[in-house]
C-alpha atoms as a PDB file:
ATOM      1  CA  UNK A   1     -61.946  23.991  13.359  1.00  0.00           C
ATOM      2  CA  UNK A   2     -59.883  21.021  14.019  1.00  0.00           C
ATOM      3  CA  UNK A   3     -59.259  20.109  10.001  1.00  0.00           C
ATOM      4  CA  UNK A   4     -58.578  23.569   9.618  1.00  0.00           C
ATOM      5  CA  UNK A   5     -55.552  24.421  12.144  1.00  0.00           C
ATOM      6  CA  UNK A   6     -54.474  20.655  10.524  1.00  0.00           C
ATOM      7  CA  UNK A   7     -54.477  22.300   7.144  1.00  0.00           C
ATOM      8  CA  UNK A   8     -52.269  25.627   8.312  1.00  0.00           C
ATOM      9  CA  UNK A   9     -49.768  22.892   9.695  1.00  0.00           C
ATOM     10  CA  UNK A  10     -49.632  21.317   6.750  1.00  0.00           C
ATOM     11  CA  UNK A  11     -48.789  23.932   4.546  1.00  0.00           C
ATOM     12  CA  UNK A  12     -46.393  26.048   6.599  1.00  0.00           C
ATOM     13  CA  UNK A  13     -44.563  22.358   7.348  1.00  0.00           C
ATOM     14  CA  UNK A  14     -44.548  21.825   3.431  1.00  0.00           C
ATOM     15  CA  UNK A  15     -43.365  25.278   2.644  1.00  0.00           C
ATOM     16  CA  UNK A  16     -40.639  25.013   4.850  1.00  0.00           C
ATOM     17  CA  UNK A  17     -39.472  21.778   3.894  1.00  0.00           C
ATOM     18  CA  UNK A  18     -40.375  23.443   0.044  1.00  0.00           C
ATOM     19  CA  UNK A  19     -37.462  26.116   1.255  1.00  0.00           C
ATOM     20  CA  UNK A  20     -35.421  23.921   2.739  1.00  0.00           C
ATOM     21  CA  UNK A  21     -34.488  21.770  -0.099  1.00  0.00           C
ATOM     22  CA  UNK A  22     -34.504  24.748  -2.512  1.00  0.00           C
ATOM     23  CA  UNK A  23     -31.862  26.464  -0.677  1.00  0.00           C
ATOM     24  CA  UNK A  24     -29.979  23.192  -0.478  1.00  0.00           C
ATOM     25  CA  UNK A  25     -30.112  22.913  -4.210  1.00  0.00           C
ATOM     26  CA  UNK A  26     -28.768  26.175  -4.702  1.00  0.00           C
ATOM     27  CA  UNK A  27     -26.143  25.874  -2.479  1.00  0.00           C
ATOM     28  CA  UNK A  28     -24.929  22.344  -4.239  1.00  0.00           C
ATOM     29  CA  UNK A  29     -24.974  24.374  -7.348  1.00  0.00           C
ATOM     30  CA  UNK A  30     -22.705  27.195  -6.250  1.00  0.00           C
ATOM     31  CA  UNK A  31     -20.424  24.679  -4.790  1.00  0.00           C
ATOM     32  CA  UNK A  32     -20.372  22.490  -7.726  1.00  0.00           C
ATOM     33  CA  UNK A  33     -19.758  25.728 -10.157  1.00  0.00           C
ATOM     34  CA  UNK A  34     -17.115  27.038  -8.345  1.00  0.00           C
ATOM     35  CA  UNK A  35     -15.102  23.240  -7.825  1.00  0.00           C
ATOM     36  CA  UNK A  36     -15.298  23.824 -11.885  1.00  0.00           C
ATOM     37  CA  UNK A  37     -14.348  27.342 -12.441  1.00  0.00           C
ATOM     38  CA  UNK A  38     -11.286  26.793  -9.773  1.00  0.00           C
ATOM     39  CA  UNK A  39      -8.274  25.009 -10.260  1.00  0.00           C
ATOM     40  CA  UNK A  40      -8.389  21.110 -10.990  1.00  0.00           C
ATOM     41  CA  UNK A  41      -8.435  19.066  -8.053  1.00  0.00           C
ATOM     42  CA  UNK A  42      -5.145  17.028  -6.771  1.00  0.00           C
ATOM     43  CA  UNK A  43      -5.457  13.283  -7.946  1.00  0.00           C
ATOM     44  CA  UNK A  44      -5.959  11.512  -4.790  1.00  0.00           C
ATOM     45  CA  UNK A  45      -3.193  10.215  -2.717  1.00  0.00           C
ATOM     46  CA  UNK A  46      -1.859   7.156  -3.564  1.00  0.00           C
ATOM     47  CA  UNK A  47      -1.750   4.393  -0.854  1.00  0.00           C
ATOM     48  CA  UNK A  48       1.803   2.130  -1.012  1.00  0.00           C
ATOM     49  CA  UNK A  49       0.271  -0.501   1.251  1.00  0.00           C
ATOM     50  CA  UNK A  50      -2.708  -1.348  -0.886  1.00  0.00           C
ATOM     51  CA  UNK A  51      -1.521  -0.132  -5.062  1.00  0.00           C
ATOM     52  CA  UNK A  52       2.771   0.457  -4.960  1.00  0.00           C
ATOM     53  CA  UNK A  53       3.555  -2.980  -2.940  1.00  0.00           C
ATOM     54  CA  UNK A  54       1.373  -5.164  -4.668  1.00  0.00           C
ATOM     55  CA  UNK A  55       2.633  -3.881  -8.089  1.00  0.00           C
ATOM     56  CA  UNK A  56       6.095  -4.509  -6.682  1.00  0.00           C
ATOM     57  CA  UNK A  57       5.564  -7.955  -5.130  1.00  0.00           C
ATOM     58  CA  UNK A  58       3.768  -9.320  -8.200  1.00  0.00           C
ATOM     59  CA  UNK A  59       6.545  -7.784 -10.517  1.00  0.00           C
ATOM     60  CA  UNK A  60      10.008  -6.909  -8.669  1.00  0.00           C
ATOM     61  CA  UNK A  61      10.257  -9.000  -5.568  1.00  0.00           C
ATOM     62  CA  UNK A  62      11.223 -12.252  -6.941  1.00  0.00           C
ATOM     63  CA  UNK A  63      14.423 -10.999  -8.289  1.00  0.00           C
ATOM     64  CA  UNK A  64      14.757  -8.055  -5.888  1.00  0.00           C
ATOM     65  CA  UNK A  65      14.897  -9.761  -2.070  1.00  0.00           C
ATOM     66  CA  UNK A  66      16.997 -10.818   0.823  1.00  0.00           C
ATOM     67  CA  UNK A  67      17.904 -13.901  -0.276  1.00  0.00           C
ATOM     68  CA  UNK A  68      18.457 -12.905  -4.143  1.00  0.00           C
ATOM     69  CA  UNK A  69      19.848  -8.680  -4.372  1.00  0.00           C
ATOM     70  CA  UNK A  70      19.365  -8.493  -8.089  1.00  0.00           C
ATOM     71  CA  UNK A  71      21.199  -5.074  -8.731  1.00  0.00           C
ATOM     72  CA  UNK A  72      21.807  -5.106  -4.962  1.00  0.00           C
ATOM     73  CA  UNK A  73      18.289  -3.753  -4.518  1.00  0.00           C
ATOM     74  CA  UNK A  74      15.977  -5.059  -2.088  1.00  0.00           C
ATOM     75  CA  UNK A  75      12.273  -4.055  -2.697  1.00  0.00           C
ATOM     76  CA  UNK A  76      10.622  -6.373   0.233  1.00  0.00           C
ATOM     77  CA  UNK A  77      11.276  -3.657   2.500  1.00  0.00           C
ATOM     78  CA  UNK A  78      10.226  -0.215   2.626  1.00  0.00           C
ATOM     79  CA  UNK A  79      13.340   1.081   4.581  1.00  0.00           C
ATOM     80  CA  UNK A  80      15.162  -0.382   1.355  1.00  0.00           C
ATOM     81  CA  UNK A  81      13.945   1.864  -1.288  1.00  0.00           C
ATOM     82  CA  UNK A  82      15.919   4.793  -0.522  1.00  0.00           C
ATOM     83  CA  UNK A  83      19.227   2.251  -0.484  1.00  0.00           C
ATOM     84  CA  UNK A  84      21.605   2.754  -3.267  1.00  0.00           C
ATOM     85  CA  UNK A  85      22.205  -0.521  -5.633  1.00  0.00           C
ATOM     86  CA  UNK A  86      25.125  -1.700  -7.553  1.00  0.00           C
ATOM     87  CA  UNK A  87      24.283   1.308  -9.600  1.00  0.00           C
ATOM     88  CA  UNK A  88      24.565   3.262  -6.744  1.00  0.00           C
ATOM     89  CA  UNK A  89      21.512   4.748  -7.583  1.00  0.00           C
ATOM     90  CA  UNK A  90      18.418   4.745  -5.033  1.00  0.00           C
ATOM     91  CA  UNK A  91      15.882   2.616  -6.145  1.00  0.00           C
ATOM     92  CA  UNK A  92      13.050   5.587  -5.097  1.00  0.00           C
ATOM     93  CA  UNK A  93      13.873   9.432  -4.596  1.00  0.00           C
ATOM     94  CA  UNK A  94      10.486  11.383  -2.690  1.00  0.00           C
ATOM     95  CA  UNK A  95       9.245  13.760  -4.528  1.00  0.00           C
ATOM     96  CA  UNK A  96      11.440  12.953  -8.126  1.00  0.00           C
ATOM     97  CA  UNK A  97      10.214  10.357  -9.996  1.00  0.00           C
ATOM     98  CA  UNK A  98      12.541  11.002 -12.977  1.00  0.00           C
ATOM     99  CA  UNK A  99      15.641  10.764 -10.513  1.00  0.00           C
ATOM    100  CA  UNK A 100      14.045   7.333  -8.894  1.00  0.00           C
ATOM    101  CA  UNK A 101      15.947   4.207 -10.598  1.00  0.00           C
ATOM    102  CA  UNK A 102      12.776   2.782 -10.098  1.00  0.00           C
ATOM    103  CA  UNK A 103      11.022   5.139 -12.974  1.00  0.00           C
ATOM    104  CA  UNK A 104      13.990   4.346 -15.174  1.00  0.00           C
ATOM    105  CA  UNK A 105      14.153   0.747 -15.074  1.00  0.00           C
ATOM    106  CA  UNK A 106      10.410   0.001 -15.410  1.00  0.00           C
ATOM    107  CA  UNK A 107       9.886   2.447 -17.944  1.00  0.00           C
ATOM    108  CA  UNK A 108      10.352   1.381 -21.563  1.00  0.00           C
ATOM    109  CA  UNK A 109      12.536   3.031 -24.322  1.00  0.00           C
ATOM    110  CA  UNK A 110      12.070   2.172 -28.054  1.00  0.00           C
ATOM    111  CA  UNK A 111       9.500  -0.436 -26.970  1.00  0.00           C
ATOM    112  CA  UNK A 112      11.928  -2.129 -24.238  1.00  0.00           C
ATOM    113  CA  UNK A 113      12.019  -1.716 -20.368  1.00  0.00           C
ATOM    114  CA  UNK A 114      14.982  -3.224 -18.306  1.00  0.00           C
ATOM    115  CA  UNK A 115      13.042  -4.505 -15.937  1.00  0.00           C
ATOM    116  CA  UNK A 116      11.142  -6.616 -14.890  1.00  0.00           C
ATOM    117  CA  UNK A 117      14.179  -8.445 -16.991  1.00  0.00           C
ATOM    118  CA  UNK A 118      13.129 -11.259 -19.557  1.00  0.00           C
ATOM    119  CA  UNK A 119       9.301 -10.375 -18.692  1.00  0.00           C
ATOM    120  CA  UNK A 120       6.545  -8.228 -20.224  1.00  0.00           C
ATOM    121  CA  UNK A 121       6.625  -3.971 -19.071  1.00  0.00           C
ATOM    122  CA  UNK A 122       4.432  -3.431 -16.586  1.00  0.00           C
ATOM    123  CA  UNK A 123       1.257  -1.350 -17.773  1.00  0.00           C
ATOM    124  CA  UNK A 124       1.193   2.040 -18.121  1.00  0.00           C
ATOM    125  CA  UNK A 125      -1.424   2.784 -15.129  1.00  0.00           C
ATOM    126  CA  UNK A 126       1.122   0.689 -13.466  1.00  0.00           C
ATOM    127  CA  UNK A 127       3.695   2.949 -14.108  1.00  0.00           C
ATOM    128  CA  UNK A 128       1.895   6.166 -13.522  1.00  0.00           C
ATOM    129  CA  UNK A 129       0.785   4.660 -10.064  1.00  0.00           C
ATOM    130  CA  UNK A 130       4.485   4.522  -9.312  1.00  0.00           C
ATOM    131  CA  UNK A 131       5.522   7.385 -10.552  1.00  0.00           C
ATOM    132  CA  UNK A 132       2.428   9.482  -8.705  1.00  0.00           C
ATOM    133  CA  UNK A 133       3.211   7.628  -5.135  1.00  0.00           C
ATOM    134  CA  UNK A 134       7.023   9.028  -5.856  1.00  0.00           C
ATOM    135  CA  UNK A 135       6.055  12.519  -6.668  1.00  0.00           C
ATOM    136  CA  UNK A 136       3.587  12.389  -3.494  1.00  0.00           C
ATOM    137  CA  UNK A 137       6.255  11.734  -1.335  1.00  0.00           C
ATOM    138  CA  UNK A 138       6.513   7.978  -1.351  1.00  0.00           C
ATOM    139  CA  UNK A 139       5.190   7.502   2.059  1.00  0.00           C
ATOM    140  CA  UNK A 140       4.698   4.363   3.877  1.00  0.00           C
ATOM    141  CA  UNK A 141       1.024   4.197   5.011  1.00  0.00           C
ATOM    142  CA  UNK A 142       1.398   0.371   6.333  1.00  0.00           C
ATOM    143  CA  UNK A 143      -0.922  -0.706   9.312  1.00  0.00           C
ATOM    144  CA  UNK A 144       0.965  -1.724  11.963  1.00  0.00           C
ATOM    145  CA  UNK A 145      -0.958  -4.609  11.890  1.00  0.00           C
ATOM    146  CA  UNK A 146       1.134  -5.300   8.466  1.00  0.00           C
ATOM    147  CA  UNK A 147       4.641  -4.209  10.112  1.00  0.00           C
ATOM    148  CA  UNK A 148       5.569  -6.777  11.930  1.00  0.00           C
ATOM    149  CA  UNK A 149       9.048  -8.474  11.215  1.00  0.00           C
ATOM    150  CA  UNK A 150       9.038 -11.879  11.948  1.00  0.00           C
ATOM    151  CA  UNK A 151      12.548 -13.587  12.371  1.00  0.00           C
ATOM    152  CA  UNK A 152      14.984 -15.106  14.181  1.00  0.00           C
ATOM    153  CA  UNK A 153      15.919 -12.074  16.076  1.00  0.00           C
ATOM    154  CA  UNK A 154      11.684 -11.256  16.185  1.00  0.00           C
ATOM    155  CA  UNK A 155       9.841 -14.177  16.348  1.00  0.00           C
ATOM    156  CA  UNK A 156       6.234 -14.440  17.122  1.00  0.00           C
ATOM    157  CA  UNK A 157       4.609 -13.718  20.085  1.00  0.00           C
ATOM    158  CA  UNK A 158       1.644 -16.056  20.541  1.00  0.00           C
ATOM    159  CA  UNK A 159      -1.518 -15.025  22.593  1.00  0.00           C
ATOM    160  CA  UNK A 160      -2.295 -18.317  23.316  1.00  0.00           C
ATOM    161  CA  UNK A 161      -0.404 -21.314  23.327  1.00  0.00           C
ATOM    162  CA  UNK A 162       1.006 -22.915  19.765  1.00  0.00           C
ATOM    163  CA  UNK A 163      -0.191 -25.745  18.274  1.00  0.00           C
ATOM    164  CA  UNK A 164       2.579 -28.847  18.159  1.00  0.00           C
ATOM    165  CA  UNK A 165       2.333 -31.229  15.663  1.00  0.00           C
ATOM    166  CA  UNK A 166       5.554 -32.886  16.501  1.00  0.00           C
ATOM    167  CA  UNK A 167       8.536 -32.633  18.541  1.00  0.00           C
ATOM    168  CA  UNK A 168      12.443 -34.204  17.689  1.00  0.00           C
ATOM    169  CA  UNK A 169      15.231 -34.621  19.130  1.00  0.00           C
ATOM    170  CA  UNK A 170      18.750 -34.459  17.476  1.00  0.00           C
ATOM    171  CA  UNK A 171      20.804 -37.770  17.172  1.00  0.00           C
ATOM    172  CA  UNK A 172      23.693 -36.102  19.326  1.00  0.00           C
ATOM    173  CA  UNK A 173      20.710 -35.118  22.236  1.00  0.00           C
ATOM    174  CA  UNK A 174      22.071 -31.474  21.437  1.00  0.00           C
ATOM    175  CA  UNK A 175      19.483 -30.001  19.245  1.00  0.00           C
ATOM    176  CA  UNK A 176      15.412 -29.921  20.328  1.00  0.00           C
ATOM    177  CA  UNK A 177      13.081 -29.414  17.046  1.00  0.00           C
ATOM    178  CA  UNK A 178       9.365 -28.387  17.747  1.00  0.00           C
ATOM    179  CA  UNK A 179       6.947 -27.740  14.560  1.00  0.00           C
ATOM    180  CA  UNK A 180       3.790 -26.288  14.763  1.00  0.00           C
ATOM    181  CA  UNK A 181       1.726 -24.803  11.117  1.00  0.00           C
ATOM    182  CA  UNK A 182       4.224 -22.843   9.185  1.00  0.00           C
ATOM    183  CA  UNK A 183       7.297 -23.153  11.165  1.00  0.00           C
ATOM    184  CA  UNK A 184       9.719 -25.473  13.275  1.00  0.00           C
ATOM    185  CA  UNK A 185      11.793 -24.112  16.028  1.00  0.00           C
ATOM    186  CA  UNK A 186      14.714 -25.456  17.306  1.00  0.00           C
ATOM    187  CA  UNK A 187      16.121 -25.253  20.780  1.00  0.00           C
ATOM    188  CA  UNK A 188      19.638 -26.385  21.909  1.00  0.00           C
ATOM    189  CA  UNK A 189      19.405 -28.783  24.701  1.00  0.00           C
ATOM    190  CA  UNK A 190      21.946 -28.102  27.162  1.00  0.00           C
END
């Protein structure tokens, strides 16, 4: 009697796991047949933190910085993009890629680009990264982690105390120089 109810259990548990994945099937198939019959699906977003500002720091950023505005553009900073050059162009216009002095520059014409100047064109999944983060909007989806200016009006905030490696002192006693890794800080001595 005991082997018996066992075996009723074990069928009705098999046939409902039996419908179970049946109905599961047929529902991935109606979902998968409709994704195909309706319209094509947006190419996903494209991140600037992690694909735009790497193509731009290996490529544009030597030339294009603080300390050297070739063109008066700055690309270091994201605020910068939408800042006119000499050209008086902006370097990136949301949304318009073929308005973005970016697009122009990089891409090439008769077999030449203008930029990066006196160095190969960038790639043309390089360029079509660009040019899809500008017609997406050409957000900024930085961590905050990553956003942190560090200069002489910001300088770091330490959550412990900084290791010295050696300290100096001015010949004039007027000047105080501390170094730690990476950085020296000077204090006037008054």
């Amino acid at each position: 009697m005991f082997v018996r109810s066992f075996s009723i259990q074990h069928w009705t548990r098999s046939s409902l796991l039996l419908a179970v994945v049946s109905v599961s099937a047929t529902a991935a198939s109606i979902v998968s047949a409709q994704e195909a019959e309706g319209e094509p699906s947006e190419p996903p977003k494209v991140s600037f933190f992690r694909e735009v500002r790497p193509i731009l720091q290996e490529h544009c950023q030597g030339c294009h910085q603080p300390a050297k505005r070739g063109g008066d553009y700055v690309l270091t900073d994201f605020a910068a993009l939408g800042t006119p050059g000499e050209s008086e162009e902006p370097v990136v216009v949301p949304g318009d890629p073929d308005s973005s002095n970016l697009i122009v520059q990089i891409v090439p014409r008769d077999g030449n680009a203008a930029m990066p100047k006196d160095k190969p064109p960038l790639h043309e999944e390089q360029i079509e990264v660009l040019r899809r983060w500008i017609e997406q909007g050409a957000e900024d989806d930085t961590p905050l982690s990553n956003q942190v200016t560090i200069d002489a009006e910001h300088p770091p905030v330490y959550t412990q105390p900084p290791v010295v490696t050696s300290v100096a002192v001015a010949p004039q006693g007027d000047w105080l120089a501390v170094s730690g890794y990476h950085e020296v800080l000077l204090f006037a001595v008054t």
